[in-house]
PDB file of N, CA and C in Angstrom:
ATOM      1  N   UNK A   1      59.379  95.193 107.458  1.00  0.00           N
ATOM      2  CA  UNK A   1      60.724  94.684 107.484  1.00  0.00           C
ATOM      3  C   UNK A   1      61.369  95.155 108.780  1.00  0.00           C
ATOM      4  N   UNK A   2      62.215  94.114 109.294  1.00  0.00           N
ATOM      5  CA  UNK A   2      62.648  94.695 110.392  1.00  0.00           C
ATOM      6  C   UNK A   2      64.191  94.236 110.904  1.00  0.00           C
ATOM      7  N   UNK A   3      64.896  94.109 111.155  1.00  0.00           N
ATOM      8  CA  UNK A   3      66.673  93.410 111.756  1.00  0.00           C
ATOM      9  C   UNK A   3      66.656  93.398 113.100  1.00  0.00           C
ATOM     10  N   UNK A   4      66.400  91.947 113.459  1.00  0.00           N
ATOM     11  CA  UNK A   4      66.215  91.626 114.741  1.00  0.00           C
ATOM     12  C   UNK A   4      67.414  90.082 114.979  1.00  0.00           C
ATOM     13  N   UNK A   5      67.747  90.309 116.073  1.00  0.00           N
ATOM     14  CA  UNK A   5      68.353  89.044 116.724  1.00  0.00           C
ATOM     15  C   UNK A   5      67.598  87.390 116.483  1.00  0.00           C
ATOM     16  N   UNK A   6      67.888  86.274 115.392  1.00  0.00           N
ATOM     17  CA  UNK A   6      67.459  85.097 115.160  1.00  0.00           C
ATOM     18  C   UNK A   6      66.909  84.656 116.272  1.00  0.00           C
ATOM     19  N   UNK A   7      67.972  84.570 117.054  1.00  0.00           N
ATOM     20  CA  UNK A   7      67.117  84.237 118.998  1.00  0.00           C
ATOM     21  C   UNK A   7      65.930  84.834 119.282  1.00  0.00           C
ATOM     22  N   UNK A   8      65.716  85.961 118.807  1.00  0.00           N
ATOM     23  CA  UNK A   8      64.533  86.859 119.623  1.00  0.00           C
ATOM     24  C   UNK A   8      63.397  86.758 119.007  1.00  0.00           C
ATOM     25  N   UNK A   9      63.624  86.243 117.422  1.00  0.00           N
ATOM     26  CA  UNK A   9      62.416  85.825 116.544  1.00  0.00           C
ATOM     27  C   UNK A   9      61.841  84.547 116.407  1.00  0.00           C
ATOM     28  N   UNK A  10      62.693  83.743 116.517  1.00  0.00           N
ATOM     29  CA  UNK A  10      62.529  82.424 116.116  1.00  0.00           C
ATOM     30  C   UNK A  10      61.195  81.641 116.055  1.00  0.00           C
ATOM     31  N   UNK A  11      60.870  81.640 117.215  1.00  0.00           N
ATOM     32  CA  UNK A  11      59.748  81.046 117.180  1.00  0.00           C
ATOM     33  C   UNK A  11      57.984  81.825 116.606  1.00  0.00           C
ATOM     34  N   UNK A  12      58.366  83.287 117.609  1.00  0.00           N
ATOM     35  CA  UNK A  12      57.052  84.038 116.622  1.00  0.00           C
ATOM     36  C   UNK A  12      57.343  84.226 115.134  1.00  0.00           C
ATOM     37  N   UNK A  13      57.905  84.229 114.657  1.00  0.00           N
ATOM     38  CA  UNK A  13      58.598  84.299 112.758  1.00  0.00           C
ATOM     39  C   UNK A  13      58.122  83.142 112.147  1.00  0.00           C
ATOM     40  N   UNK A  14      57.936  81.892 112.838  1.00  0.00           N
ATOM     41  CA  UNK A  14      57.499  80.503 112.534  1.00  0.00           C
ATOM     42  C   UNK A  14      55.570  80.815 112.647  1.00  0.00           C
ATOM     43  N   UNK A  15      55.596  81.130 113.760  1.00  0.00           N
ATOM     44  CA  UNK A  15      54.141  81.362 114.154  1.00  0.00           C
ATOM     45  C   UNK A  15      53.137  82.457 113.363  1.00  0.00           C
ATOM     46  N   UNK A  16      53.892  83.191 112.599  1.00  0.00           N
ATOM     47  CA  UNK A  16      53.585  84.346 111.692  1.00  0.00           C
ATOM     48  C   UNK A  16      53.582  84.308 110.469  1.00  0.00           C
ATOM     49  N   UNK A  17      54.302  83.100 110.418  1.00  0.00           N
ATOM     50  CA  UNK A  17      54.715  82.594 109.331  1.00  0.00           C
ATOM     51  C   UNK A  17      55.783  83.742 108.470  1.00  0.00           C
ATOM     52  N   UNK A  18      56.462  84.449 108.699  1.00  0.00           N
ATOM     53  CA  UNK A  18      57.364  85.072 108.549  1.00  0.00           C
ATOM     54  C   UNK A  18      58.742  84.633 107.681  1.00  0.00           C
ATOM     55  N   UNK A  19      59.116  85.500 106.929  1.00  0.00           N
ATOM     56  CA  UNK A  19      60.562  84.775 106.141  1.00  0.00           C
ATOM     57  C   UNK A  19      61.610  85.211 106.844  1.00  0.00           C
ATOM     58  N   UNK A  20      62.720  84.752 107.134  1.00  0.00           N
ATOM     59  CA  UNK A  20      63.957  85.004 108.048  1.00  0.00           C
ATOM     60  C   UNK A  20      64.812  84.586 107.211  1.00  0.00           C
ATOM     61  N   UNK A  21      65.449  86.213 106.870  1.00  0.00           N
ATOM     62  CA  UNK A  21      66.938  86.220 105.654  1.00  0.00           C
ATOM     63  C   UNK A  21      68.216  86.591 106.654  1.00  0.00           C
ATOM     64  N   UNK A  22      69.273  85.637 106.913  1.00  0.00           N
ATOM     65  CA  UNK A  22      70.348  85.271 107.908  1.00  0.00           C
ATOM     66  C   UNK A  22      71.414  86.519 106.667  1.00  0.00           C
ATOM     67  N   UNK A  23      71.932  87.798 107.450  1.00  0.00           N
ATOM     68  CA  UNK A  23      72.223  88.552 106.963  1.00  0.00           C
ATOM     69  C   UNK A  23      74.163  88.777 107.468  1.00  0.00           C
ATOM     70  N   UNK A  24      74.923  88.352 106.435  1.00  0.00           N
ATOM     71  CA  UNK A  24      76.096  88.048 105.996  1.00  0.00           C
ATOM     72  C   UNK A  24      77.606  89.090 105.405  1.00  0.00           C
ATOM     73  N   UNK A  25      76.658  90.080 106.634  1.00  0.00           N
ATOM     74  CA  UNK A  25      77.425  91.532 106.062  1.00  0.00           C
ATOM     75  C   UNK A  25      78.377  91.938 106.891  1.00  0.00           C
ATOM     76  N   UNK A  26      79.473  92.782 107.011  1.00  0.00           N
ATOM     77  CA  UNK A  26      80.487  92.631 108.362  1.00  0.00           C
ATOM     78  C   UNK A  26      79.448  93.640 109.269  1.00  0.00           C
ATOM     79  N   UNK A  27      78.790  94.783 108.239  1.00  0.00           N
ATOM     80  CA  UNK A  27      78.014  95.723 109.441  1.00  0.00           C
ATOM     81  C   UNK A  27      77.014  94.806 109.898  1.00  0.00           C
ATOM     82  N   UNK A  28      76.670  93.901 109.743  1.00  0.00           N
ATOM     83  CA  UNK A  28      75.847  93.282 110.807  1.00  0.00           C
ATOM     84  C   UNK A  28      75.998  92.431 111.796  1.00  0.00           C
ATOM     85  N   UNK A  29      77.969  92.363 111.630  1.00  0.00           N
ATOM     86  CA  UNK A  29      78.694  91.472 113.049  1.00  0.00           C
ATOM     87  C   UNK A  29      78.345  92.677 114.517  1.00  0.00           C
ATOM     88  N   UNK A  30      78.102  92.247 115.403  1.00  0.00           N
ATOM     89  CA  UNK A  30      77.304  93.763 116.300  1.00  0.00           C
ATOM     90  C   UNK A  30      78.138  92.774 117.487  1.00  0.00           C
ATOM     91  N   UNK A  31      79.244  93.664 118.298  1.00  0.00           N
ATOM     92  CA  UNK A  31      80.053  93.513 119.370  1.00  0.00           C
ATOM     93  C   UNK A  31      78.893  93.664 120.398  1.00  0.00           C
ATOM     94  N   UNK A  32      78.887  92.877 121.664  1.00  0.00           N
ATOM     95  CA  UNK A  32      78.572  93.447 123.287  1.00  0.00           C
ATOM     96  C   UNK A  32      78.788  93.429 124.502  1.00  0.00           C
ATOM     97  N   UNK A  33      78.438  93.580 125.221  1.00  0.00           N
ATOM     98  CA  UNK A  33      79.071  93.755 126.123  1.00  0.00           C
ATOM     99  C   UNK A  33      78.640  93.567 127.416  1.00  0.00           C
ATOM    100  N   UNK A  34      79.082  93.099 128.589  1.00  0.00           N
ATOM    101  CA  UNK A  34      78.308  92.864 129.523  1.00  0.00           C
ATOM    102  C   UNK A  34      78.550  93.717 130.555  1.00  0.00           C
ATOM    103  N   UNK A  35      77.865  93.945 131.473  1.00  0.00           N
ATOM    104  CA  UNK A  35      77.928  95.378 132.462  1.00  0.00           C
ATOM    105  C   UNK A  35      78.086  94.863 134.350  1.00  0.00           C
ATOM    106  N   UNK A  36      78.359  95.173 134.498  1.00  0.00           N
ATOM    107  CA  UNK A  36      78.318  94.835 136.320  1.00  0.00           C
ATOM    108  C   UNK A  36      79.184  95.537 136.966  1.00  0.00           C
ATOM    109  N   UNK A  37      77.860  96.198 137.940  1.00  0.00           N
ATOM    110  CA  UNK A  37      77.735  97.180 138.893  1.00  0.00           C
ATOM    111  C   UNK A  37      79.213  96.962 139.615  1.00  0.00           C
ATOM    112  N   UNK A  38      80.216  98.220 139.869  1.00  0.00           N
ATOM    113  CA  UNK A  38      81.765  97.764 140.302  1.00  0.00           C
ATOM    114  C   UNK A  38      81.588  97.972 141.844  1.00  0.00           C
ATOM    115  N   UNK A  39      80.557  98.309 143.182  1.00  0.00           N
ATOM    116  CA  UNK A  39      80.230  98.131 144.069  1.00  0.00           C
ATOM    117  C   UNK A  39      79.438  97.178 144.519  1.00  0.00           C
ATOM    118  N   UNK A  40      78.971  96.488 143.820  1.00  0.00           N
ATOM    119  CA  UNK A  40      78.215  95.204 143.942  1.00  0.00           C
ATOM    120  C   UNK A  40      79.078  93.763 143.895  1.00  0.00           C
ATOM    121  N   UNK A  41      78.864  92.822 144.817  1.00  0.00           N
ATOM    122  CA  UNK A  41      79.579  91.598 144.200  1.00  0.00           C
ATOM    123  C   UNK A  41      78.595  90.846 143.676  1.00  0.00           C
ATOM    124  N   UNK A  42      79.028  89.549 142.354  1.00  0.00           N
ATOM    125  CA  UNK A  42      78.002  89.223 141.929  1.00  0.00           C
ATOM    126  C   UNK A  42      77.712  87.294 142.984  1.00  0.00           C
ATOM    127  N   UNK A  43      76.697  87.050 142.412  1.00  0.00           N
ATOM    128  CA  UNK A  43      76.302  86.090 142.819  1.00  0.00           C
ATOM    129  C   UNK A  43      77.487  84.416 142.573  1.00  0.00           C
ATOM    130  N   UNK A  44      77.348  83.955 143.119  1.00  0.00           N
ATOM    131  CA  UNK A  44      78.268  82.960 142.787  1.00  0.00           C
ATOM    132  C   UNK A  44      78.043  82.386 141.190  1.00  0.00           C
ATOM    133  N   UNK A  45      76.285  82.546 141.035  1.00  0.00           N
ATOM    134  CA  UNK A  45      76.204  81.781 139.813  1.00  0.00           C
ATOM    135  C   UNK A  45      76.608  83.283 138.487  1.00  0.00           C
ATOM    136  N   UNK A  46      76.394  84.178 138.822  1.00  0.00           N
ATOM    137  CA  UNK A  46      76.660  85.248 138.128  1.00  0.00           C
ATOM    138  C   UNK A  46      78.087  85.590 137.996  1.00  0.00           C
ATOM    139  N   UNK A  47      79.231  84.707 138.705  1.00  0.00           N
ATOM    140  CA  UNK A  47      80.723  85.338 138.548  1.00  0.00           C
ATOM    141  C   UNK A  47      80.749  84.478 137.824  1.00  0.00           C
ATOM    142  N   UNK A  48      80.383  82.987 137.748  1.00  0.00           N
ATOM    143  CA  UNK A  48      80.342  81.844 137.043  1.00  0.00           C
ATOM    144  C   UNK A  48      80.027  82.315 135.589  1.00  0.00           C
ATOM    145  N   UNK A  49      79.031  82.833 135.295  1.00  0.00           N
ATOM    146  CA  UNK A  49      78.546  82.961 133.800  1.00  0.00           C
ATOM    147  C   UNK A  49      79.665  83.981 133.537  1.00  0.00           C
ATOM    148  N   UNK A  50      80.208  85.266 134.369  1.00  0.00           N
ATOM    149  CA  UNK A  50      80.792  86.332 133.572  1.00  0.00           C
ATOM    150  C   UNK A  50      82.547  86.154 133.039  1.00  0.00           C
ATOM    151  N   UNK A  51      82.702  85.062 134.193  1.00  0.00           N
ATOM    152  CA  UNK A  51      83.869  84.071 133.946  1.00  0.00           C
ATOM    153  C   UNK A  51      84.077  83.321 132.423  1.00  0.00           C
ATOM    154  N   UNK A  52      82.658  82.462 132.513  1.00  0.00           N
ATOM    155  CA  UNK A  52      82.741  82.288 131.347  1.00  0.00           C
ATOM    156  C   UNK A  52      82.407  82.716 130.047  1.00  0.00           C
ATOM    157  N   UNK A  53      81.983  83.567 130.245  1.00  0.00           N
ATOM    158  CA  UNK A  53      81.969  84.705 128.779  1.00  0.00           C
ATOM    159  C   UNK A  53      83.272  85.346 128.643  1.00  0.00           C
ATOM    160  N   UNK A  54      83.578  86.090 129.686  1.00  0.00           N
ATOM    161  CA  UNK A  54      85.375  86.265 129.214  1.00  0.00           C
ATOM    162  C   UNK A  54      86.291  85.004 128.899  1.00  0.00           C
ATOM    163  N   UNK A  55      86.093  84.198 129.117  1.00  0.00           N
ATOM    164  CA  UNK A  55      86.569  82.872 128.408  1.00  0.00           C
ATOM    165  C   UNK A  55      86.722  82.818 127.097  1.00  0.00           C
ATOM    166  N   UNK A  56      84.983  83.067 126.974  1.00  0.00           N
ATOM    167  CA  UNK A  56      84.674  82.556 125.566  1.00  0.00           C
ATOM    168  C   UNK A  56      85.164  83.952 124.580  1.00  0.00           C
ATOM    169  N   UNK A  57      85.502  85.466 125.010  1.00  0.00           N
ATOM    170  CA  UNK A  57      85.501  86.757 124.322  1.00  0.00           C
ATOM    171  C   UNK A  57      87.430  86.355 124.065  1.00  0.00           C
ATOM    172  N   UNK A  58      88.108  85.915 125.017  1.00  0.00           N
ATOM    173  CA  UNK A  58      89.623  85.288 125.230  1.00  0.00           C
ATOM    174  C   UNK A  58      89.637  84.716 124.042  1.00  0.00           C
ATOM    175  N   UNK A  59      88.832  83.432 124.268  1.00  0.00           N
ATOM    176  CA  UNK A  59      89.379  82.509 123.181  1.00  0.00           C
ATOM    177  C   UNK A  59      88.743  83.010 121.366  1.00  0.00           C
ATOM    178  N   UNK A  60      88.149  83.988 121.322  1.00  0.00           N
ATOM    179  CA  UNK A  60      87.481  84.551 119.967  1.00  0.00           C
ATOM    180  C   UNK A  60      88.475  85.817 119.632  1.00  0.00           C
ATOM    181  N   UNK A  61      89.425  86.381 120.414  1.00  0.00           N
ATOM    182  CA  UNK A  61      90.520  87.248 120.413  1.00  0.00           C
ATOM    183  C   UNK A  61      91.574  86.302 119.930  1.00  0.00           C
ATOM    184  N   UNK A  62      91.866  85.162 120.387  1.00  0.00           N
ATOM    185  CA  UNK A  62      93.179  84.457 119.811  1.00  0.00           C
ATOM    186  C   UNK A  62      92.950  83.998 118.647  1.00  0.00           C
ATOM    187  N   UNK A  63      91.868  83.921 118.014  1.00  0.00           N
ATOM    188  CA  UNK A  63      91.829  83.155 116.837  1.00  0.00           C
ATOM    189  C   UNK A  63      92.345  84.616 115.588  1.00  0.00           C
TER     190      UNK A  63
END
């Protein structure tokens, strides 16, 4: 038995034939977080994605 991320199993869990129980508990809502180096600038496509994850963390705060 193990508690792993649906994303990270998906396909070997199929291939293993494995049962996958989608677990509905508040301790298993798991916050994260993203990190970047504060002397580094990021890449154009990398301000792009971190842009839009604070977007998306914005709009999951207003609700």
């Amino acid at each position: 038995m193990a508690i792993l991320s649906s994303r990270a199993v998906g396909i070997p869990a199929q291939a293993l034939k494995l049962r996958m129980v989608p677990l509905a508990e508040p301790w298993a809502t798991r916050n994260v977080v993203v990190c970047v180096h504060a002397d580094k600038p990021l890449s154009e496509v990398a301000g792009r994605l971190l842009e839009h994850l604070r977007a998306l963390g914005a709009a999951r705060e207003a609700q």
